[in-house]
Every structure is written in C-alpha cells, then in structure tokens.
Protein backbone atom coordinates (compact mmCIF):
# COMPACT_ATOMS: atom_id res chain seq x y z
CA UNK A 1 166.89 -7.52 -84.22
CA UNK A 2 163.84 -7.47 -86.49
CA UNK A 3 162.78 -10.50 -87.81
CA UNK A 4 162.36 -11.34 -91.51
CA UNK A 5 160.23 -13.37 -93.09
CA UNK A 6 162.55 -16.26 -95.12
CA UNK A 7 165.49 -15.23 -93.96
CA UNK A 8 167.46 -17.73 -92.11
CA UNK A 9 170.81 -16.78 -90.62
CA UNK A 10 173.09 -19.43 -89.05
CA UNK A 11 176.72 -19.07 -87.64
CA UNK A 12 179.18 -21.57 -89.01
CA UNK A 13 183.18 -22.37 -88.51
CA UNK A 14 185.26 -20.66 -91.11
CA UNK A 15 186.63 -23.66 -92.90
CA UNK A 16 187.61 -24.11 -96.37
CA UNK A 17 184.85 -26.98 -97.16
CA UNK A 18 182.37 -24.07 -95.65
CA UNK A 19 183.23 -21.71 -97.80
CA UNK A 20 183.52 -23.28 -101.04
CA UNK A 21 180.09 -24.42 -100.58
CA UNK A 22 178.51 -21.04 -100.46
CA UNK A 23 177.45 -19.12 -103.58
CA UNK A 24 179.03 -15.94 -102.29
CA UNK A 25 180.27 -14.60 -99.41
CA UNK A 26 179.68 -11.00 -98.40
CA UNK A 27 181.66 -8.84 -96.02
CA UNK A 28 179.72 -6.71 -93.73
CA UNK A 29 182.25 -5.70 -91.36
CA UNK A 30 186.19 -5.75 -91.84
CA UNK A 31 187.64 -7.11 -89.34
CA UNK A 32 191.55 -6.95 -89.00
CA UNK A 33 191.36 -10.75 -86.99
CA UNK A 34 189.95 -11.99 -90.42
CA UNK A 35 192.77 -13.80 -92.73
CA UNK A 36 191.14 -11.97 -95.79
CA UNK A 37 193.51 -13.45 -98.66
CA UNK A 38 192.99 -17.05 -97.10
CA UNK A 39 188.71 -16.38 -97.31
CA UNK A 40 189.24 -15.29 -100.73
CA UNK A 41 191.13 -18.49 -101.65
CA UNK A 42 188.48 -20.75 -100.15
CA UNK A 43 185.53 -18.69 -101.43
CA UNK A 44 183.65 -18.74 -104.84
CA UNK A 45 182.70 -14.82 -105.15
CA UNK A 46 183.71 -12.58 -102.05
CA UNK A 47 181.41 -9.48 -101.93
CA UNK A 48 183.49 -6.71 -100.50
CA UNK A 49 180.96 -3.93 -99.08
CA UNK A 50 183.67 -2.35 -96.63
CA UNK A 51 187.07 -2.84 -98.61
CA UNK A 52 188.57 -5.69 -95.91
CA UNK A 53 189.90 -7.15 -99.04
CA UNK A 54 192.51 -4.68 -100.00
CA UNK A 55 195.03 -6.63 -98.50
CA UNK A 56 194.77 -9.44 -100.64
CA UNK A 57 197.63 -9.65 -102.80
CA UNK A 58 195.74 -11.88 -106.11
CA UNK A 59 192.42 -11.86 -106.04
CA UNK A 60 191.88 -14.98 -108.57
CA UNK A 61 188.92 -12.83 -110.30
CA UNK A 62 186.67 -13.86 -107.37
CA UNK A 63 186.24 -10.02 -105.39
CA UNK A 64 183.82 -7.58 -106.01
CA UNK A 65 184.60 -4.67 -104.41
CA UNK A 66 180.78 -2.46 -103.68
C-alpha cells in the first residue's frame, strides 16, 4: 500500500454511535455480509460507489448512488 501524506485510515466496530458520528460514509466494496439498510439508518450520507445499497428498501434521502 502506498502511503499518503494526511491521510489517516483507522478500522473501527460498525456501531450505530460510529456511524452517526461520521460525515459520510462511502462504500468501496459491496459486500453481501454487510446489513446495508441498517448502515444507512445509522449513517448521515452513505456514498454508494458499487450499488451495495440497492437493497435498501427507504433510503431516508441519505444515499448517493456514484
């Protein structure tokens, strides 16, 4: 992996005080082991680069589909 100036990366538990504390979260990869509609209800702004979110049933205006 190359390493980038400023950018700091950390792994954290996926819980619902986690998630409501980010700005956005972005999907890089979609996983089928991921409880997408659950994220999406926890989450301020889901970025949705690979379409994991189509099985979300509401969205509650928070997905962006790229």
């Amino acid at each position: 992996m190359r390493h980038s100036p400023g950018l700091r990366m950390e792994s954290r538990g996926l819980r619902p005080e986690c998630l409501r504390a980010q700005d956005r979260v972005l999907v890089v990869a979609g996983h089928s082991a991921y409880d997408w509609e659950w994220i999406v209800e926890h989450s301020p702004l889901v970025v949705d680069t690979r379409n994991a979110t189509k099985v979300v049933r509401s969205d509650w205006g928070r997905v962006v589909r790229a």
